[in-house]
PDB file of N, CA and C in Angstrom:
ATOM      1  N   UNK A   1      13.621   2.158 -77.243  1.00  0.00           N
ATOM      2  CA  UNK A   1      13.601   3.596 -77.282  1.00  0.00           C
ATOM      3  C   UNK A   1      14.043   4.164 -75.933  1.00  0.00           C
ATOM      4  N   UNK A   2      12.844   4.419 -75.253  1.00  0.00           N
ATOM      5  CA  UNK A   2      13.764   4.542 -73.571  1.00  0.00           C
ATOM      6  C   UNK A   2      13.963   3.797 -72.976  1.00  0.00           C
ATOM      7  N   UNK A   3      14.839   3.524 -71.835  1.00  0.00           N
ATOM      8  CA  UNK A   3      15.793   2.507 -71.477  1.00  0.00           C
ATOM      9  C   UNK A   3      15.070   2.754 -69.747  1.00  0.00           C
ATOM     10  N   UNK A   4      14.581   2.066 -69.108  1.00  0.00           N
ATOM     11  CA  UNK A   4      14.130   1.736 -67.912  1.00  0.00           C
ATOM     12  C   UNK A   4      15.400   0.814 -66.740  1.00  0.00           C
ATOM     13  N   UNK A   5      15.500   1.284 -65.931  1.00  0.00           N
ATOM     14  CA  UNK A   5      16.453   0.753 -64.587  1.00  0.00           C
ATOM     15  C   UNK A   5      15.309   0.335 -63.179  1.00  0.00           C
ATOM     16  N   UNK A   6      14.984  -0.605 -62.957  1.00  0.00           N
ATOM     17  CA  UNK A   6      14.991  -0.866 -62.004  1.00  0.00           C
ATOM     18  C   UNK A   6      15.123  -0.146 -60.349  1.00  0.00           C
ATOM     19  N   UNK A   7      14.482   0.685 -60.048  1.00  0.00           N
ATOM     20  CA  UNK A   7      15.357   1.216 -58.630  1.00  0.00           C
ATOM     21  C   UNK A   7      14.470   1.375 -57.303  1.00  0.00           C
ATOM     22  N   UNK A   8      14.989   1.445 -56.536  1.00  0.00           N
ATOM     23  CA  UNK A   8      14.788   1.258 -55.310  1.00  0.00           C
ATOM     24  C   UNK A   8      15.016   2.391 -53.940  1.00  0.00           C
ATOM     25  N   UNK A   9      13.717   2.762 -53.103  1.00  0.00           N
ATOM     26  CA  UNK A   9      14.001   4.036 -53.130  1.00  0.00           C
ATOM     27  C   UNK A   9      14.104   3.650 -51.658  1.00  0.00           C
ATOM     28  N   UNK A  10      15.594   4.517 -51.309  1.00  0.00           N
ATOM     29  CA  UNK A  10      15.980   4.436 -49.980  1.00  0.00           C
ATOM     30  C   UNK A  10      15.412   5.117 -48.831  1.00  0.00           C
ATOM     31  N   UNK A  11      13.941   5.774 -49.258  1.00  0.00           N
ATOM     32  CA  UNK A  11      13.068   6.073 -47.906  1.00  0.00           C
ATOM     33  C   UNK A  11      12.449   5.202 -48.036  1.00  0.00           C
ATOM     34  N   UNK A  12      11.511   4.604 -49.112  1.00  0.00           N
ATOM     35  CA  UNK A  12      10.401   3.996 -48.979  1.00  0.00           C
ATOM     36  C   UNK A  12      10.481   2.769 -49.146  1.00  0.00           C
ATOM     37  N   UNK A  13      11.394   2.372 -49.499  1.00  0.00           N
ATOM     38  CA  UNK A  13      12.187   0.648 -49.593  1.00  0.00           C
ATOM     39  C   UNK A  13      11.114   0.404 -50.874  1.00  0.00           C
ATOM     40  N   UNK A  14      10.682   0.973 -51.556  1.00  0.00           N
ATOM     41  CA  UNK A  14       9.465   0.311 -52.355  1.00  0.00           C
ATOM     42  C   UNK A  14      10.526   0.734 -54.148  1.00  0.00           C
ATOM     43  N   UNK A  15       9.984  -0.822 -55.068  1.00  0.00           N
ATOM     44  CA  UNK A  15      10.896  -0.722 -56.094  1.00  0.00           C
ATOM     45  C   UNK A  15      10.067   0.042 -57.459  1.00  0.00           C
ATOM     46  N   UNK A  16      10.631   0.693 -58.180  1.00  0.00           N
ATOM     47  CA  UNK A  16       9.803   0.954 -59.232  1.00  0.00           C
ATOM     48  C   UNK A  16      11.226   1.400 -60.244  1.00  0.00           C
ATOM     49  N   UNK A  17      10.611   1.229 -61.576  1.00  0.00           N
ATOM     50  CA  UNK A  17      11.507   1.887 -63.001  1.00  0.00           C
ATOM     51  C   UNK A  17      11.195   3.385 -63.243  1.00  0.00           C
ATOM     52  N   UNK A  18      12.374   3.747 -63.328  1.00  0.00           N
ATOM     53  CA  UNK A  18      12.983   5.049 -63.920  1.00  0.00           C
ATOM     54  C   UNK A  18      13.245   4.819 -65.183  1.00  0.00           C
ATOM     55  N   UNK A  19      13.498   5.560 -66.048  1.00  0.00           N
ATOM     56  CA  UNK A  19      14.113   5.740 -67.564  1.00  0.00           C
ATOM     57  C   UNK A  19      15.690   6.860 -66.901  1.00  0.00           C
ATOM     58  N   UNK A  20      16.776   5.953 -67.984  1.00  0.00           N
ATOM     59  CA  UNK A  20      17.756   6.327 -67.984  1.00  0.00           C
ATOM     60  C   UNK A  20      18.247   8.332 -68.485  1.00  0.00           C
ATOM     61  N   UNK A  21      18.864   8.667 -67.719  1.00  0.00           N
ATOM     62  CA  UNK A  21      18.684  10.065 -68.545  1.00  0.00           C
ATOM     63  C   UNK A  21      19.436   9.973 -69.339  1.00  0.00           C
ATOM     64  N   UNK A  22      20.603   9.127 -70.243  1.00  0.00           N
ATOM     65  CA  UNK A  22      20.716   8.898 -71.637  1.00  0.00           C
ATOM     66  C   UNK A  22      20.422   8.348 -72.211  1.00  0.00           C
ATOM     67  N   UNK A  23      19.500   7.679 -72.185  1.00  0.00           N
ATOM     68  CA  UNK A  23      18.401   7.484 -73.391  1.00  0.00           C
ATOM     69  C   UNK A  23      16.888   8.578 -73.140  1.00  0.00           C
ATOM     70  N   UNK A  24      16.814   9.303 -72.043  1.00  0.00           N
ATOM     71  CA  UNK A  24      15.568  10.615 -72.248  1.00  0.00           C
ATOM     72  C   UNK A  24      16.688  11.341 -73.228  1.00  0.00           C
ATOM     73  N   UNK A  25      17.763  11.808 -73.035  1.00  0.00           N
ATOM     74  CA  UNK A  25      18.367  12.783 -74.017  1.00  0.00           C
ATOM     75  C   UNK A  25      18.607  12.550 -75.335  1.00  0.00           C
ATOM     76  N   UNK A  26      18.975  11.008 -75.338  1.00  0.00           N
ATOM     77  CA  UNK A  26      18.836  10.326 -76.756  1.00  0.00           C
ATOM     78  C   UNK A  26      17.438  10.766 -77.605  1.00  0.00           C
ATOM     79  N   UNK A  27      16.213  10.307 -76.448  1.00  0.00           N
ATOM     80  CA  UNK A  27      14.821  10.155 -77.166  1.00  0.00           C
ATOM     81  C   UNK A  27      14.379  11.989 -77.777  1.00  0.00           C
ATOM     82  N   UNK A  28      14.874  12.938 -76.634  1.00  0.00           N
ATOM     83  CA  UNK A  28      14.706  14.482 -77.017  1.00  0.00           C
ATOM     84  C   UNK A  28      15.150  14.895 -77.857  1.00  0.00           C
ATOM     85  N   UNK A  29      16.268  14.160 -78.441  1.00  0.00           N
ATOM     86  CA  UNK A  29      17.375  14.687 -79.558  1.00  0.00           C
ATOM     87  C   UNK A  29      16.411  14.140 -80.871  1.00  0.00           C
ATOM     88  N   UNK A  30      15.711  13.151 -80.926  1.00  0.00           N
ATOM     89  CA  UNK A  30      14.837  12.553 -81.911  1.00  0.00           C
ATOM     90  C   UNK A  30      13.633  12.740 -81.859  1.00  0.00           C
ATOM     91  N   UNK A  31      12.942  13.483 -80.661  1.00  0.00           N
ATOM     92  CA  UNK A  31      11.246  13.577 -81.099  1.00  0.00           C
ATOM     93  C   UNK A  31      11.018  14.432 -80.096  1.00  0.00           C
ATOM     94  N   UNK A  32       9.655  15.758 -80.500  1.00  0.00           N
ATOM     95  CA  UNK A  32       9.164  16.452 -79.443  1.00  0.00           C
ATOM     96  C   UNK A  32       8.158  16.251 -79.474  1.00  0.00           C
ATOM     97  N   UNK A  33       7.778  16.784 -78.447  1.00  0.00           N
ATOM     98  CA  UNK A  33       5.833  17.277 -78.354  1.00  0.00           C
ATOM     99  C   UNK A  33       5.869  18.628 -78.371  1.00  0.00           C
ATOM    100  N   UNK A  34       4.553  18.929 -78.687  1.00  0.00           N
ATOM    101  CA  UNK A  34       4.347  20.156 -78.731  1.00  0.00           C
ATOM    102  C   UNK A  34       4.813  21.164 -77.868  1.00  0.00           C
ATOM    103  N   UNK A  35       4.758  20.912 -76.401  1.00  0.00           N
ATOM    104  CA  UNK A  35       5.395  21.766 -74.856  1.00  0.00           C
ATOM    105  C   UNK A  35       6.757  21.556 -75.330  1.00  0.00           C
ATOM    106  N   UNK A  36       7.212  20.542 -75.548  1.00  0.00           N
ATOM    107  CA  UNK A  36       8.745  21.001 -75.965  1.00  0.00           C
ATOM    108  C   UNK A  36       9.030  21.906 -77.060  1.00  0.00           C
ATOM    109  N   UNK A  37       8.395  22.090 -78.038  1.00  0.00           N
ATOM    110  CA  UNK A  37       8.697  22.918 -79.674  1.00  0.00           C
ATOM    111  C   UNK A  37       8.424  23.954 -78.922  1.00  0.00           C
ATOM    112  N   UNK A  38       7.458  24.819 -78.631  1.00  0.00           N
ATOM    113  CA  UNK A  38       6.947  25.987 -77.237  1.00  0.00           C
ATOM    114  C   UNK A  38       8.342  26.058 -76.935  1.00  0.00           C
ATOM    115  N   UNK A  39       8.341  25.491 -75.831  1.00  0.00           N
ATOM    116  CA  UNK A  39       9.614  25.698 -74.468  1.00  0.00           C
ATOM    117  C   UNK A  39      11.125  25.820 -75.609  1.00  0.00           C
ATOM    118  N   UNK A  40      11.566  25.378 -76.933  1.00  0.00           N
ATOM    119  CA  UNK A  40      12.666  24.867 -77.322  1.00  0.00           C
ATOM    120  C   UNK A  40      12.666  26.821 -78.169  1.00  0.00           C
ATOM    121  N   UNK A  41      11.781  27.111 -78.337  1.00  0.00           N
ATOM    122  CA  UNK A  41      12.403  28.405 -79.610  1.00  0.00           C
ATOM    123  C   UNK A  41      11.045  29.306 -79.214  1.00  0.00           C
ATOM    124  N   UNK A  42      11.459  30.658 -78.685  1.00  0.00           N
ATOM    125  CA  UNK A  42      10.348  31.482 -78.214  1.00  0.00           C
ATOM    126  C   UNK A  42       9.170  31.797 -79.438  1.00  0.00           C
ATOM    127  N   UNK A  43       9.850  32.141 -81.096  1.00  0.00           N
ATOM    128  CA  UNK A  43       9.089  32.109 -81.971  1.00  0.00           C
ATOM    129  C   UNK A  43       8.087  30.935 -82.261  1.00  0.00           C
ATOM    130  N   UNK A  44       7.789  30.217 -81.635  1.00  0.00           N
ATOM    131  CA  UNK A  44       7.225  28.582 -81.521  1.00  0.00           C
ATOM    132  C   UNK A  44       6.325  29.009 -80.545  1.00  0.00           C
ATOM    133  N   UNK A  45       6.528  29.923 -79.860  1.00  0.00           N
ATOM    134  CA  UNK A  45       5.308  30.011 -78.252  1.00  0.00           C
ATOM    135  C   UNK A  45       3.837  29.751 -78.451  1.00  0.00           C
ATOM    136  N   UNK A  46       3.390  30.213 -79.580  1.00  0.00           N
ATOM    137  CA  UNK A  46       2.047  30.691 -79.576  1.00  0.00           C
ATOM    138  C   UNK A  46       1.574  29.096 -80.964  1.00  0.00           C
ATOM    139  N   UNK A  47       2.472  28.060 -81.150  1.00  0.00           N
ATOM    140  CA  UNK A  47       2.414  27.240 -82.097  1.00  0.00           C
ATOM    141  C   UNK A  47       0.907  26.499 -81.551  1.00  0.00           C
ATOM    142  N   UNK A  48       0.124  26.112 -81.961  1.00  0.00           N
ATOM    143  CA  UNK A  48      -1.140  24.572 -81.486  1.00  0.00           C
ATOM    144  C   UNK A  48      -1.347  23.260 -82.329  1.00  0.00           C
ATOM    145  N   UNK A  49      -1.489  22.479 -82.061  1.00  0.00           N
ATOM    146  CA  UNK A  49      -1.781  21.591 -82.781  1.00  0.00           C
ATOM    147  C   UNK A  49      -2.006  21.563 -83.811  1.00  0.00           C
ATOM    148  N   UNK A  50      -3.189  22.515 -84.070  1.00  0.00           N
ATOM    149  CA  UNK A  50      -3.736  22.648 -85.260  1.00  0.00           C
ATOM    150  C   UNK A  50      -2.583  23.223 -86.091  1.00  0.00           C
ATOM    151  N   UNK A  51      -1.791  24.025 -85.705  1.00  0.00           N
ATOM    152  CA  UNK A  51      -1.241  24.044 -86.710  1.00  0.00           C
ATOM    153  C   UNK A  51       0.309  23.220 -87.375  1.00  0.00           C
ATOM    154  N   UNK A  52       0.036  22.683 -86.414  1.00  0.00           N
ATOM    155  CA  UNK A  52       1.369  21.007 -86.683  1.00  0.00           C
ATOM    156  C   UNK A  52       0.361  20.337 -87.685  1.00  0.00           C
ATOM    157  N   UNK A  53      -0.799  20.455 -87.171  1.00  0.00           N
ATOM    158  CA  UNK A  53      -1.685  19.313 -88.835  1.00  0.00           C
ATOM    159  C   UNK A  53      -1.873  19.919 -90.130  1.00  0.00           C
ATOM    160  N   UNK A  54      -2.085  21.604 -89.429  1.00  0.00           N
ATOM    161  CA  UNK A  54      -1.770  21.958 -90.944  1.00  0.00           C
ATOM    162  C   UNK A  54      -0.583  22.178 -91.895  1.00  0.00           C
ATOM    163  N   UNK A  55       0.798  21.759 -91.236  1.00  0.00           N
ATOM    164  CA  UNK A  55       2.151  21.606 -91.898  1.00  0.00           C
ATOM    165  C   UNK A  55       2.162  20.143 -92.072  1.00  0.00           C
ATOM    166  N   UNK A  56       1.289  19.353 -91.996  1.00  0.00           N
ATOM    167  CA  UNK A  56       1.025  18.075 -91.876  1.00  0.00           C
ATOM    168  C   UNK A  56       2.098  16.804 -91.343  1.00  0.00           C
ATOM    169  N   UNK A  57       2.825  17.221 -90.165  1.00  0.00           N
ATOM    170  CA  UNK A  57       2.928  16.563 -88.983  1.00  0.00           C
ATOM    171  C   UNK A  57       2.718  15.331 -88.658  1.00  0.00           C
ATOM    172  N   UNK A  58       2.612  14.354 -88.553  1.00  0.00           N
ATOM    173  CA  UNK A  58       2.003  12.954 -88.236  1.00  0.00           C
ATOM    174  C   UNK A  58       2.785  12.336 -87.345  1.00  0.00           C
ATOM    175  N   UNK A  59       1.883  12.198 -85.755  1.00  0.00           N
ATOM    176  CA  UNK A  59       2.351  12.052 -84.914  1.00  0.00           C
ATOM    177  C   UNK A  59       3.229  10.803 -84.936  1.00  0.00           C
ATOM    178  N   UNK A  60       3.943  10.379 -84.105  1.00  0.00           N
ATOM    179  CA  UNK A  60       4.523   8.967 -84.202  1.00  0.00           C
ATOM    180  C   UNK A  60       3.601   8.535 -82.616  1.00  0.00           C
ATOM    181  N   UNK A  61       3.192   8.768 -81.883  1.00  0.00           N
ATOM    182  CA  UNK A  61       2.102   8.503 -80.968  1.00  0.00           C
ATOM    183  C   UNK A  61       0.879   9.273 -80.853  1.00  0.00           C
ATOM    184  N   UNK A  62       0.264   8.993 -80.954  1.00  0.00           N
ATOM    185  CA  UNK A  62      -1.327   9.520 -81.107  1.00  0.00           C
ATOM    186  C   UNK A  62      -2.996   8.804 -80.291  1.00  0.00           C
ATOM    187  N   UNK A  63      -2.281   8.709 -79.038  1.00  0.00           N
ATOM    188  CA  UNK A  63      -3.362   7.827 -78.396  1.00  0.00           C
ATOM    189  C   UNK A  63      -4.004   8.758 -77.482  1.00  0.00           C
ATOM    190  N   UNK A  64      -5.438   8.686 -77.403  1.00  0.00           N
ATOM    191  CA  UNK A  64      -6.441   9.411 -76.719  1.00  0.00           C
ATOM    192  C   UNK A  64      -5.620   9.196 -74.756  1.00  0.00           C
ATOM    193  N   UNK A  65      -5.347  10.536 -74.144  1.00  0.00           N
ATOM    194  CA  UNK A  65      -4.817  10.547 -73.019  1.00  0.00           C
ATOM    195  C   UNK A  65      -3.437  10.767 -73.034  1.00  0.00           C
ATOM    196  N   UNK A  66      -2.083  10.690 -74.187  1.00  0.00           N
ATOM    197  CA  UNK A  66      -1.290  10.698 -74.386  1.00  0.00           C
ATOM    198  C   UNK A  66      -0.896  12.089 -75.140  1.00  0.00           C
ATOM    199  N   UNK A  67       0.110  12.497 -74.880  1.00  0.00           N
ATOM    200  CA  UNK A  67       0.779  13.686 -75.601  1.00  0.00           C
ATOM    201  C   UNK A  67       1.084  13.223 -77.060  1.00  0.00           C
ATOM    202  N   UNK A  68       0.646  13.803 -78.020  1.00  0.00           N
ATOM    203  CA  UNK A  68       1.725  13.538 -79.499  1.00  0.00           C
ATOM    204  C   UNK A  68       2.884  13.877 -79.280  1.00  0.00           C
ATOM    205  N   UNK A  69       3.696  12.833 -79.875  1.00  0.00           N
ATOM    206  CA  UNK A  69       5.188  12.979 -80.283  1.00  0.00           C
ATOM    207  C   UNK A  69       5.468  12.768 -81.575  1.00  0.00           C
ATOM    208  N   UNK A  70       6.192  13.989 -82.143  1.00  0.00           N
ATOM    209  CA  UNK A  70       6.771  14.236 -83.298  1.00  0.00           C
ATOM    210  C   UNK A  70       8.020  13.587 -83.435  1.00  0.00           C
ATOM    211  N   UNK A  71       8.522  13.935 -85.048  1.00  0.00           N
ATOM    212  CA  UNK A  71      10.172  13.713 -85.037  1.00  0.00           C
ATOM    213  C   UNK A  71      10.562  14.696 -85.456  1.00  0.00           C
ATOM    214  N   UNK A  72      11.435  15.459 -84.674  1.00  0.00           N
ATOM    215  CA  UNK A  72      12.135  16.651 -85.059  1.00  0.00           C
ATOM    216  C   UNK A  72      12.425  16.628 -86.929  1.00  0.00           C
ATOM    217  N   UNK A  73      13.003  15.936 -87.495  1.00  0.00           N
ATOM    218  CA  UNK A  73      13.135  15.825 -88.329  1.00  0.00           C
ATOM    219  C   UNK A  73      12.189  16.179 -90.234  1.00  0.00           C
ATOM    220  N   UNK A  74      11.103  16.216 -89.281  1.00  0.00           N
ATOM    221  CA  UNK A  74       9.943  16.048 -90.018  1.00  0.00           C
ATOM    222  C   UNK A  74       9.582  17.817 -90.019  1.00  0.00           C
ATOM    223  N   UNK A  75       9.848  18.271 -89.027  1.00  0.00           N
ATOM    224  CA  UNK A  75       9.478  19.803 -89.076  1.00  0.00           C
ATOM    225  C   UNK A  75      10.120  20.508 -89.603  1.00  0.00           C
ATOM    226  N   UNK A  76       9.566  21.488 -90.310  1.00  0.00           N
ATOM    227  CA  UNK A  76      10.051  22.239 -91.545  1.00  0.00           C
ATOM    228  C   UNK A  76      10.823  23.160 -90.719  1.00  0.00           C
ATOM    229  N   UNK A  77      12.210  23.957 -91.411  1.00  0.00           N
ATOM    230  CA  UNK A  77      13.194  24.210 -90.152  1.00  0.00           C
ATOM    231  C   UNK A  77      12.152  26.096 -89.879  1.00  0.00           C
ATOM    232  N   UNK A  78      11.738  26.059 -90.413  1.00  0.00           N
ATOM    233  CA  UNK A  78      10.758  27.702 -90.155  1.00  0.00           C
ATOM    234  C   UNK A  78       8.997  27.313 -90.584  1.00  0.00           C
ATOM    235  N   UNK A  79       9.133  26.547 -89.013  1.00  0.00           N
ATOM    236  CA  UNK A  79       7.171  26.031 -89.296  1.00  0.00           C
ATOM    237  C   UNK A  79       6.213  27.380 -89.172  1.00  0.00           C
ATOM    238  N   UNK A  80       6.812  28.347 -88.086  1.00  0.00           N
ATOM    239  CA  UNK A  80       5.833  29.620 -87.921  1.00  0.00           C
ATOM    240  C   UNK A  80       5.882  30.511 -89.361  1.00  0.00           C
ATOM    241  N   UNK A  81       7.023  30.856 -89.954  1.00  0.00           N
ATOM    242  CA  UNK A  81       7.160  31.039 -91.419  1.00  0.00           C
ATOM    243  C   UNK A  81       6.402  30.283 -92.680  1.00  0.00           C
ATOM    244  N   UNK A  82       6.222  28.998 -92.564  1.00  0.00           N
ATOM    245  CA  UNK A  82       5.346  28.446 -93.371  1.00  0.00           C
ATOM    246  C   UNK A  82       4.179  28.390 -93.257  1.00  0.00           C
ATOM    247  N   UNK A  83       3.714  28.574 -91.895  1.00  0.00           N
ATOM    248  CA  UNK A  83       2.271  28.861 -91.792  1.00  0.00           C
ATOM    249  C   UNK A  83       1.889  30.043 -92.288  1.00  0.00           C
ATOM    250  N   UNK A  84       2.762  31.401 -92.140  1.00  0.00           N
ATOM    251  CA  UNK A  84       2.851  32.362 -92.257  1.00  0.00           C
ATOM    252  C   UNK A  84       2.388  32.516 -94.162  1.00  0.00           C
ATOM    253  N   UNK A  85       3.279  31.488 -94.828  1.00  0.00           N
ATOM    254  CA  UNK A  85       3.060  31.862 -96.151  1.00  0.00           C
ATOM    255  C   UNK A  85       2.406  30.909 -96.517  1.00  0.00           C
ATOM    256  N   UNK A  86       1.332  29.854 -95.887  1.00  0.00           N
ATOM    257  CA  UNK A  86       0.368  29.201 -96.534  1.00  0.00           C
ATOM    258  C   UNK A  86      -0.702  30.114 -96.545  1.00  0.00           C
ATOM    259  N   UNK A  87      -0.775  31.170 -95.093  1.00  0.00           N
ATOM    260  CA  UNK A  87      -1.839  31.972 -94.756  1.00  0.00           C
ATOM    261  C   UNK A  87      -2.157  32.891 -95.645  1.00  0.00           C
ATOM    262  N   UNK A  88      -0.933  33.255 -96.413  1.00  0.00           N
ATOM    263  CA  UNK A  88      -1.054  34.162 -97.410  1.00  0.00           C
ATOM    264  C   UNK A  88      -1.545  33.484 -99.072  1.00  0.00           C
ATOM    265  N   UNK A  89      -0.847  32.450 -99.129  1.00  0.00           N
ATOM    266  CA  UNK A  89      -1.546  31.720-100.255  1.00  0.00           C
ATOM    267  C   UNK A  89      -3.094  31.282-100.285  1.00  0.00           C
ATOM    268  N   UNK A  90      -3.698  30.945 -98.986  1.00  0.00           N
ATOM    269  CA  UNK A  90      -4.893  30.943 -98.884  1.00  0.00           C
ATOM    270  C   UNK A  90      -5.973  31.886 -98.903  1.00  0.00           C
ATOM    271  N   UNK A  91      -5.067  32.953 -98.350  1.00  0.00           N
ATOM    272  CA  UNK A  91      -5.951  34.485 -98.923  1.00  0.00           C
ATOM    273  C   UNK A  91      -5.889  34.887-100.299  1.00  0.00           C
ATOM    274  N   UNK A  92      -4.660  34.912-100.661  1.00  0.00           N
ATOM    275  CA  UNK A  92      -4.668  35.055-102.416  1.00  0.00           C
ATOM    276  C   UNK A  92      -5.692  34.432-102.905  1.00  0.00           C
ATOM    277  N   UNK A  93      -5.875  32.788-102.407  1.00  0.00           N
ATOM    278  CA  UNK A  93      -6.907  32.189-103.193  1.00  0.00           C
ATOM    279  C   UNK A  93      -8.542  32.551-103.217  1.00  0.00           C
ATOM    280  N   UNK A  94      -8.969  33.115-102.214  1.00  0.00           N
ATOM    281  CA  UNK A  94     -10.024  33.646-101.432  1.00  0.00           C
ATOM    282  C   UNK A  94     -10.168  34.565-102.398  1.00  0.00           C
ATOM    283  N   UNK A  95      -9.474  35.460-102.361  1.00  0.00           N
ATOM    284  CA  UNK A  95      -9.232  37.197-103.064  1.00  0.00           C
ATOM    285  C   UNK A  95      -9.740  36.546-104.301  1.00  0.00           C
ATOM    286  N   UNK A  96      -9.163  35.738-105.398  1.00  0.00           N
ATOM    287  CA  UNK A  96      -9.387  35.402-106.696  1.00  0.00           C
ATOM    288  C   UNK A  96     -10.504  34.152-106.848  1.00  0.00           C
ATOM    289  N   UNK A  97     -11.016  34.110-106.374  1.00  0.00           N
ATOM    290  CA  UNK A  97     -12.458  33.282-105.806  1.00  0.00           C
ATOM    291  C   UNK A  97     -13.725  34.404-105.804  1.00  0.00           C
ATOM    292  N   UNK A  98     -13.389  35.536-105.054  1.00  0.00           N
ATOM    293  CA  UNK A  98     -14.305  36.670-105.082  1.00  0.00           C
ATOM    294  C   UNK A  98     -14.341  37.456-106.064  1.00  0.00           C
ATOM    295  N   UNK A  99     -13.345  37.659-107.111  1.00  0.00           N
ATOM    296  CA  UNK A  99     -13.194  38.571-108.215  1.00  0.00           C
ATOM    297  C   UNK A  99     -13.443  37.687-109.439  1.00  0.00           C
TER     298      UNK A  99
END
């Protein structure tokens, strides 16, 4: 998935891995996290978790300390719109529950 180089840093002589920035652009083009869906489409700003589970979302990483990562692919192309009209189907149901 991401591609790691080897490098070596010419102040500190000390070696450590980087990830390649074509394979980070590769990996962005195929999966976000949540700060990216936010940052990627202003109508997305106010998006939370909760409501990626309630379009039912399933992370492809999900480890306690770790960011979830999605696959673009998987998100409905108008998620704030579908929340929008589950919210309303769930009130309809409410409404005809009480009557």
């Amino acid at each position: 998935m991401l591609e790691l180089r080897r490098m070596k840093s010419a102040m500190s002589r000390m070696t450590g891995f980087l990830v390649t920035l074509d394979s980070l652009s590769a990996f962005e083009k195929r999966y976000f996290s949540l700060g990216m869906l936010r940052g990627s489409n202003p109508v997305c700003k106010d998006l939370r978790l909760v409501d990626l589970d309630r379009l039912n979302l399933k992370p492809i990483i999900d480890k306690s300390g770790l960011r979830r990562i999605y696959k673009w692919r998987d998100l409905p192309t108008d998620p704030v719109g579908r929340l929008e009209a589950m919210a309303l189907e769930e009130a309809a149901q409410v409404e005809e529950e009480i009557q």
